[in-house]
C-alpha atoms as a PDB file:
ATOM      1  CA  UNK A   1     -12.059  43.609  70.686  1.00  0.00           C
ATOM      2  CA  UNK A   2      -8.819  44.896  71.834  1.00  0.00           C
ATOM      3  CA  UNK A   3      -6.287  46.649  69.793  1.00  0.00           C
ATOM      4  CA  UNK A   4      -3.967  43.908  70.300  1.00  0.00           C
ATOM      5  CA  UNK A   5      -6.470  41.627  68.872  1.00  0.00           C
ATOM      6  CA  UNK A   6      -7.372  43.433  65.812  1.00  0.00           C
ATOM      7  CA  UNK A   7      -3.468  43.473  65.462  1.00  0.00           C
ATOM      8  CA  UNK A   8      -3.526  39.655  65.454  1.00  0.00           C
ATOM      9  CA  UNK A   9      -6.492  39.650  62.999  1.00  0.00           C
ATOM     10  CA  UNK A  10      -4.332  41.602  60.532  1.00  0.00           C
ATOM     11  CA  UNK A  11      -1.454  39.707  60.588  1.00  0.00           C
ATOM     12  CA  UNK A  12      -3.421  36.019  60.018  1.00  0.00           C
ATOM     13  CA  UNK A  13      -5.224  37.526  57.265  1.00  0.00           C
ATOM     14  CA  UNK A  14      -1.807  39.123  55.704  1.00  0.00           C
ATOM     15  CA  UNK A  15      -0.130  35.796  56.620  1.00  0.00           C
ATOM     16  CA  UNK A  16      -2.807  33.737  54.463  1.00  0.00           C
ATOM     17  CA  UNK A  17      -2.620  35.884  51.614  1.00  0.00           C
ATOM     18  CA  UNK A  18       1.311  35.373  51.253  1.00  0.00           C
ATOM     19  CA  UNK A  19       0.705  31.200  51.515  1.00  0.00           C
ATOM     20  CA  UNK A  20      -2.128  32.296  48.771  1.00  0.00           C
ATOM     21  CA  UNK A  21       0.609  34.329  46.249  1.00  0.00           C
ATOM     22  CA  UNK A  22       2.995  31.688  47.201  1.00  0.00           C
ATOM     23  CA  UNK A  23       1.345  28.756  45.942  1.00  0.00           C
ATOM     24  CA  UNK A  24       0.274  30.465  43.163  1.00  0.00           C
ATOM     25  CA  UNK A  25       3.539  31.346  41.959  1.00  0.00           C
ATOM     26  CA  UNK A  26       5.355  27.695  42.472  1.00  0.00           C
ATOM     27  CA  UNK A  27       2.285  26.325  40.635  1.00  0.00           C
ATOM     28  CA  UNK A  28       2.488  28.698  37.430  1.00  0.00           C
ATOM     29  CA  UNK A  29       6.509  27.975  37.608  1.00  0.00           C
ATOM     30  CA  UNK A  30       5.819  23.983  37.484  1.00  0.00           C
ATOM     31  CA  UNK A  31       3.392  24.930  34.727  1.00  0.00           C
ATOM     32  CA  UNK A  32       6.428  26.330  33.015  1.00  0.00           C
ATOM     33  CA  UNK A  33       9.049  24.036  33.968  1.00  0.00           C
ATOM     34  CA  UNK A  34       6.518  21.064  32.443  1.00  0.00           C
ATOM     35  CA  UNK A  35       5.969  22.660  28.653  1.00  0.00           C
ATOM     36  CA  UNK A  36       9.424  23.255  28.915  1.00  0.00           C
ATOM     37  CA  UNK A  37      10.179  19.422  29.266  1.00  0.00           C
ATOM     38  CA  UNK A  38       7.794  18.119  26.791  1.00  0.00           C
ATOM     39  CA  UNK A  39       9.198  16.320  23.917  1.00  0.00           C
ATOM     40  CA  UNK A  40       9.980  17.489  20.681  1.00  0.00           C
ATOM     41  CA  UNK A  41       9.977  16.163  17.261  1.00  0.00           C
ATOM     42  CA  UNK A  42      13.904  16.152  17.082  1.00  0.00           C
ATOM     43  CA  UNK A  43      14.591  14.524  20.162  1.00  0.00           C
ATOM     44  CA  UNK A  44      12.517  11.772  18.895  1.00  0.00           C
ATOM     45  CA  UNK A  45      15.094   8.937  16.680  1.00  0.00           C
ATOM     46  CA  UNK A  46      14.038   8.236  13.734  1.00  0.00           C
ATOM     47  CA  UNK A  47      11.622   4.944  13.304  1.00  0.00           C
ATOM     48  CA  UNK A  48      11.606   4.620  16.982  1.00  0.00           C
ATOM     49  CA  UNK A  49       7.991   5.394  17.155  1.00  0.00           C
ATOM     50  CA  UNK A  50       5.367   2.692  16.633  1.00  0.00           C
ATOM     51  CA  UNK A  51       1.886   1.726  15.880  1.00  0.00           C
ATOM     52  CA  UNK A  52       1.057   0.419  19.778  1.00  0.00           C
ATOM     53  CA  UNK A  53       2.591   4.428  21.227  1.00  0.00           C
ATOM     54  CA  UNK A  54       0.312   6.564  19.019  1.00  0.00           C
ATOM     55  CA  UNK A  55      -3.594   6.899  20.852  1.00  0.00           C
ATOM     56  CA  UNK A  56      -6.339   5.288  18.069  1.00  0.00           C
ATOM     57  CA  UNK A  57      -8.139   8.260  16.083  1.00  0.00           C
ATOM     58  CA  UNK A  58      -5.402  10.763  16.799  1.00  0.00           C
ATOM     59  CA  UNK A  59      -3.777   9.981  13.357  1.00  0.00           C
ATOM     60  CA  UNK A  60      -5.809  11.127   9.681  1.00  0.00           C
ATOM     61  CA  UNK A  61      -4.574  10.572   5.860  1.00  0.00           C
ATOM     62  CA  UNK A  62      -2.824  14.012   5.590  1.00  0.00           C
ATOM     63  CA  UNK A  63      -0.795  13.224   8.785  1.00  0.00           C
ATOM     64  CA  UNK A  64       0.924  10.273   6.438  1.00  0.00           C
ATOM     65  CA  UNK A  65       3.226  10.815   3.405  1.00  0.00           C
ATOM     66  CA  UNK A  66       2.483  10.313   0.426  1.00  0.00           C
ATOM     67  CA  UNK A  67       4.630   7.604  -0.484  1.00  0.00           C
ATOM     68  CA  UNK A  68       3.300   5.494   2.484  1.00  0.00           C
ATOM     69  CA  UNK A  69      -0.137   6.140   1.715  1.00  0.00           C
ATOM     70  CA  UNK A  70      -2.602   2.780   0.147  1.00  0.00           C
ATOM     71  CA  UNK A  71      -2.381   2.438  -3.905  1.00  0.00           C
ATOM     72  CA  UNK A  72       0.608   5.339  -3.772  1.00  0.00           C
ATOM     73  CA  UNK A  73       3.353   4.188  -6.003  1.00  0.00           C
ATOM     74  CA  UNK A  74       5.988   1.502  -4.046  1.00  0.00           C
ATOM     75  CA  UNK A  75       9.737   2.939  -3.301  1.00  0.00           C
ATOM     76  CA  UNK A  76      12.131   2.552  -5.558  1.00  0.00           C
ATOM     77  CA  UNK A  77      13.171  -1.324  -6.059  1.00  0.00           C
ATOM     78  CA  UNK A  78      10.798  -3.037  -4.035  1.00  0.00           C
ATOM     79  CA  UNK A  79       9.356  -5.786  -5.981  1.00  0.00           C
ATOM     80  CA  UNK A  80       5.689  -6.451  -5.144  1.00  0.00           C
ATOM     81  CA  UNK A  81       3.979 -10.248  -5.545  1.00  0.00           C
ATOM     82  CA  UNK A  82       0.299 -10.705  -6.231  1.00  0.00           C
ATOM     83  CA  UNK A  83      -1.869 -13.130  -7.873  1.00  0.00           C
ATOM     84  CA  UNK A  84      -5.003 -13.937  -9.376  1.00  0.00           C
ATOM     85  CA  UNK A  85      -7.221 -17.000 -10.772  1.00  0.00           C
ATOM     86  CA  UNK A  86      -9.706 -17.373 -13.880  1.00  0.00           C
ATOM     87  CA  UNK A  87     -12.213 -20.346 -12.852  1.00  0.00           C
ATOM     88  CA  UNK A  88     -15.936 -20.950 -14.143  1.00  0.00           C
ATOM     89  CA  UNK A  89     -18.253 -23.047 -16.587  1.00  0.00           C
ATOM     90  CA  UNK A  90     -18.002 -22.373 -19.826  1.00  0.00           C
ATOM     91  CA  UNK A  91     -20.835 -23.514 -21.983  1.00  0.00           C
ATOM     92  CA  UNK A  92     -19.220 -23.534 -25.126  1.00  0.00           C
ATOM     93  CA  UNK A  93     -16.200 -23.929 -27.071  1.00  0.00           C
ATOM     94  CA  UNK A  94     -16.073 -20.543 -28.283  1.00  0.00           C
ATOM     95  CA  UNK A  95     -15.912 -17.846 -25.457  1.00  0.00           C
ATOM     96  CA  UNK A  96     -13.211 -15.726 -24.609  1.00  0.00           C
ATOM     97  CA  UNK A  97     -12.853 -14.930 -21.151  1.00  0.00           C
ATOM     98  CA  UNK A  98     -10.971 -12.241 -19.632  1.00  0.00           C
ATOM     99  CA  UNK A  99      -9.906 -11.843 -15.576  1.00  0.00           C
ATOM    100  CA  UNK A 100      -9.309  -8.445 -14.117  1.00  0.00           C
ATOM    101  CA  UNK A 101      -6.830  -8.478 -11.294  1.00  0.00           C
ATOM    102  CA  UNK A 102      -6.525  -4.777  -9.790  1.00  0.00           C
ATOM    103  CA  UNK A 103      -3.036  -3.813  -7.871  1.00  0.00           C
ATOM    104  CA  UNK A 104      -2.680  -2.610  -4.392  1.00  0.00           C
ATOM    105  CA  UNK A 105      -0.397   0.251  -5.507  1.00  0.00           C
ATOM    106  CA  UNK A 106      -0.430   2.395  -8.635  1.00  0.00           C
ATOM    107  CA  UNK A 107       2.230   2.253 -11.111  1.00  0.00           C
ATOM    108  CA  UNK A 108       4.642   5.372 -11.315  1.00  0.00           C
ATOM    109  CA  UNK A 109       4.538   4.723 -15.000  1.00  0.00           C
ATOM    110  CA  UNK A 110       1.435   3.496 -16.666  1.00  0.00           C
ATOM    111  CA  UNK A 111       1.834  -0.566 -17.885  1.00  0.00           C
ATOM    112  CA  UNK A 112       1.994  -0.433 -21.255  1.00  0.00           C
ATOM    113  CA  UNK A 113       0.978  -3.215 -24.405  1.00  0.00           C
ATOM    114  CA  UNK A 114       2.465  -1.530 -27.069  1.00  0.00           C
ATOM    115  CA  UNK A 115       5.342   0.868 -27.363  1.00  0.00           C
ATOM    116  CA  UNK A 116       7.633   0.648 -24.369  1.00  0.00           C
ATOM    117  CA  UNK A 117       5.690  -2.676 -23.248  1.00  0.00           C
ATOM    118  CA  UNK A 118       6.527  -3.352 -19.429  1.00  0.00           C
ATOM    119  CA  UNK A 119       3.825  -6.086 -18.912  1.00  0.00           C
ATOM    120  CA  UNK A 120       4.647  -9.976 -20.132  1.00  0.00           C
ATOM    121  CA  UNK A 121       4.323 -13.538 -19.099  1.00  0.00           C
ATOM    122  CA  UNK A 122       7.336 -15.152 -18.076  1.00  0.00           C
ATOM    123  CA  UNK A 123       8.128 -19.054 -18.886  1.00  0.00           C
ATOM    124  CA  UNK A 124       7.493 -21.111 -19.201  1.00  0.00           C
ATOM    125  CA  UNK A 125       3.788 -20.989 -20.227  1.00  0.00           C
ATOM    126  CA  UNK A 126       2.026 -22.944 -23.226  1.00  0.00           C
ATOM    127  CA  UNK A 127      -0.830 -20.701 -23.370  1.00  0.00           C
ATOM    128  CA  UNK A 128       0.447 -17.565 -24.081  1.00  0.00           C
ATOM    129  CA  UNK A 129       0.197 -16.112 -27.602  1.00  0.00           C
ATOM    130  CA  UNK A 130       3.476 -15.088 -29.532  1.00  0.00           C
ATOM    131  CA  UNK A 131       5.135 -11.894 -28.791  1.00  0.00           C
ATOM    132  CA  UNK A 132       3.539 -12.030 -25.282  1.00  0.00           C
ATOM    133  CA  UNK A 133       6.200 -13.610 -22.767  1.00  0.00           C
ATOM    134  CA  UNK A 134       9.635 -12.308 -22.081  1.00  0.00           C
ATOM    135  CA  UNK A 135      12.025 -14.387 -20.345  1.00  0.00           C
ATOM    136  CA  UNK A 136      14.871 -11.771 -20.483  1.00  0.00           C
ATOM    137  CA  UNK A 137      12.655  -8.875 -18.018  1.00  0.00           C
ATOM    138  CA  UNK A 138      10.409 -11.551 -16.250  1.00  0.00           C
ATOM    139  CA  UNK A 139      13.438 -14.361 -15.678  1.00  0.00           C
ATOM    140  CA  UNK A 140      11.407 -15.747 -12.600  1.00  0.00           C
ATOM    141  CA  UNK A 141       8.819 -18.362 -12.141  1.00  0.00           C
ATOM    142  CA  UNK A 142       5.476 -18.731  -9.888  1.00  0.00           C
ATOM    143  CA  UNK A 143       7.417 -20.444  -6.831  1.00  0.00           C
ATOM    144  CA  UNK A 144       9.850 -17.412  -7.135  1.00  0.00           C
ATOM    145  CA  UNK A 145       8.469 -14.603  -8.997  1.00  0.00           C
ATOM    146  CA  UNK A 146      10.838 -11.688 -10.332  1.00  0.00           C
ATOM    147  CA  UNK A 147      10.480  -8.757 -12.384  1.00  0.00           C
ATOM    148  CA  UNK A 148      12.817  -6.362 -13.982  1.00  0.00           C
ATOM    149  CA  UNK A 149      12.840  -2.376 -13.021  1.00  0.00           C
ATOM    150  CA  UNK A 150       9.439  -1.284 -14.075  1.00  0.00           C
ATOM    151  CA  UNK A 151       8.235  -4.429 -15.422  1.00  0.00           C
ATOM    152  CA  UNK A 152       4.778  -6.272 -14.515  1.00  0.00           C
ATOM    153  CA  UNK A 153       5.888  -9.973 -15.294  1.00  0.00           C
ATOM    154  CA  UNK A 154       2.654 -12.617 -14.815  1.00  0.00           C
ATOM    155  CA  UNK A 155       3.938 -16.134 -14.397  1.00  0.00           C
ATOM    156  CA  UNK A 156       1.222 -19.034 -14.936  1.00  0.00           C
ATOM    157  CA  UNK A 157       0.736 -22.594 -12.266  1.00  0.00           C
ATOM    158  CA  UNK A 158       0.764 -25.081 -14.280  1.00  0.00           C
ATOM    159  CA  UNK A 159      -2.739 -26.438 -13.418  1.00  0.00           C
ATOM    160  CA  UNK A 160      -4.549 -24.577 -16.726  1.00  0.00           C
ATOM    161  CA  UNK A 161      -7.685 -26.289 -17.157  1.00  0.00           C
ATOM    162  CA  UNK A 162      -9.549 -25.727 -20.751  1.00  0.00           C
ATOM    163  CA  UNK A 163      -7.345 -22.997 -21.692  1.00  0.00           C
ATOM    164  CA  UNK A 164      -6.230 -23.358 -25.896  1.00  0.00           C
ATOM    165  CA  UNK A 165      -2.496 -23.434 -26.140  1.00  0.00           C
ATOM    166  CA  UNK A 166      -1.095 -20.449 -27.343  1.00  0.00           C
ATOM    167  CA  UNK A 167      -4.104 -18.251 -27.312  1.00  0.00           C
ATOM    168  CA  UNK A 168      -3.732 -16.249 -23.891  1.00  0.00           C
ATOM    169  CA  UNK A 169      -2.666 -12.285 -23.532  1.00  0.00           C
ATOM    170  CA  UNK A 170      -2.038  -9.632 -21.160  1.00  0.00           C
ATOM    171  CA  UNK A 171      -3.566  -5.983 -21.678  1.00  0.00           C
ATOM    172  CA  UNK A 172      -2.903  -2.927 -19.043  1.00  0.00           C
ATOM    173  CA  UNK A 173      -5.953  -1.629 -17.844  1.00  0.00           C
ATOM    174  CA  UNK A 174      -9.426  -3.097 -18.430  1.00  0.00           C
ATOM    175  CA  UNK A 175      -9.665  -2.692 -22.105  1.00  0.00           C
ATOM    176  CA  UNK A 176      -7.455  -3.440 -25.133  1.00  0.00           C
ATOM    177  CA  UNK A 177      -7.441   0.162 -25.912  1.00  0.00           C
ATOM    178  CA  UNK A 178      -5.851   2.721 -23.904  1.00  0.00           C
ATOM    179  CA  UNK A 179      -7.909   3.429 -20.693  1.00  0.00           C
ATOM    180  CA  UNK A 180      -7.640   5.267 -17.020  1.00  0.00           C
ATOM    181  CA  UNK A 181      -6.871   2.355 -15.272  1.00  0.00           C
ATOM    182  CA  UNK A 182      -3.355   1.440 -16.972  1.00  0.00           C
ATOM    183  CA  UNK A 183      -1.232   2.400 -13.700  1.00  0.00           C
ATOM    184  CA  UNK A 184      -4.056   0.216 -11.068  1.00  0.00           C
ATOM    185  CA  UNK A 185      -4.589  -2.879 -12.773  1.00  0.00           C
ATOM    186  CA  UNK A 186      -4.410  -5.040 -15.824  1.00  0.00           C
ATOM    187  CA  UNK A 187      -6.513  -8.456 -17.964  1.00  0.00           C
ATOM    188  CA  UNK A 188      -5.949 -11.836 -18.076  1.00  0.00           C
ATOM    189  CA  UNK A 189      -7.670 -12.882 -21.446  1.00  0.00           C
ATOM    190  CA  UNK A 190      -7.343 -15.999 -22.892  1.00  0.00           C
ATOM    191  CA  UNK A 191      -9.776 -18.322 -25.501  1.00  0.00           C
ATOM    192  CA  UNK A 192     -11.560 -21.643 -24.203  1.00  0.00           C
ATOM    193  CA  UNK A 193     -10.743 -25.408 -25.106  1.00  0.00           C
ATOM    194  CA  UNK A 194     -13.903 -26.475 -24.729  1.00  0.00           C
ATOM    195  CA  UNK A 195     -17.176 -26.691 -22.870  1.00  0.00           C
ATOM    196  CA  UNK A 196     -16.830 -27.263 -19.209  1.00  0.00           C
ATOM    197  CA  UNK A 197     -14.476 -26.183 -16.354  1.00  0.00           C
ATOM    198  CA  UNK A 198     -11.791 -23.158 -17.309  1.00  0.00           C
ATOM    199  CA  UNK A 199      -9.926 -22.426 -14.384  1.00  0.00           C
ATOM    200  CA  UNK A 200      -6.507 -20.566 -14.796  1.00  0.00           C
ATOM    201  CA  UNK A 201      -4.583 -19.819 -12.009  1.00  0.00           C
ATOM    202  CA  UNK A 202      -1.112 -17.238 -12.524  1.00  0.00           C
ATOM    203  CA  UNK A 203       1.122 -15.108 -10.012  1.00  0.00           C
ATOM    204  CA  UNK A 204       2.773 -11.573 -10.323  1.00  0.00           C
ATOM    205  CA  UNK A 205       5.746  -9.573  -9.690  1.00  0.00           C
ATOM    206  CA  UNK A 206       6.427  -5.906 -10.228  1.00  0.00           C
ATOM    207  CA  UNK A 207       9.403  -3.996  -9.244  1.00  0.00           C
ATOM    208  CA  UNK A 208       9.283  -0.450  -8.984  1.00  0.00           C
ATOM    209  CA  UNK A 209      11.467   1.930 -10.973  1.00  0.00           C
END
């Protein structure tokens, strides 16, 4: 090998290195310029991001607010609308059965019987017992169900079934005494006519305060 080749030699290898550092330094600086460009939380509007943009299993419970959260209380306002049905066989004349419907959100402040009551029927009803409706907070009816601020108002379909006039009431919770489950759910009780088919069928409203 000449000197002039050995020369040559030098030069490719010196040349390929430089392509080599070259490369390497426009790849790290598109590297750069890309986590520069990436998206940020407040360049993202408000509400602009759906369900059908975020990748399944990438989202968990403590990623989500509380207030949005299942059985959290509702915003302030919203009126919810639920319903529920009491239906059997009763064998006698002298039962008195009760129907627990359980709500999809938890009250911000428990439902209450006695003082500060904020759970009635509305009318018009013949089966509920004195004291227990309240046009005034629960003005509505089952086609249109309404509720004052903070009120649970239950409004009964006229197709009662074996249900005694006047002997139906509402308790918070799952008890007639006070109980943990005042703010999830409340009791439909009512005494029977007679023997046979009981089927009682009611809708409600709640508004949150």
């Amino acid at each position: 090998m000449t000197h002039d080749d050995i020369a040559r030699s030098g030069r490719a290898h010196s040349t390929a290195a430089y392509v080599i550092a070259i490369l390497a330094l426009v790849l790290s600086m598109a590297g750069a310029a890309t986590a520069g460009g990436l998206i940020t939380g407040k360049q993202i509007k408000n509400n602009s991001v759906t369900s059908k943009d975020i990748k399944n299993g990438t989202l968990h419970l403590k990623d989500i607010n509380g207030k949005s959260r299942p059985f959290a209380p509702p915003p302030k306002g919203m009126t919810i609308v639920g319903g529920g049905i009491m239906q059997g066989m009763a064998p006698s004349n002298s039962l008195y059965l009760r129907n627990y419907s359980p709500l999809p959100f938890t009250t911000k402040v428990p439902l209450s019987y006695s003082g500060g009551r904020n759970i009635y029927f509305g009318a018009p009803t013949t089966v509920a017992a004195g004291g227990e409706s309240n046009t005034s907070k629960c003005s509505g009816s089952a086609t249109n169900p309404t509720a004052d601020v903070g009120v649970l108002c239950v409004y009964v379909i006229d197709t009662v079934i074996n249900v005694n006039p006047n002997e139906t009431y509402l308790f918070p919770g799952v008890s007639a005494n006070s109980d943990g489950a005042e703010s999830n759910g409340f009791y439909v009780g009512s005494n029977l006519g007679n023997a046979g088919e009981v089927r009682l069928q009611y809708v409600w409203a709640y508004t949150a305060p």
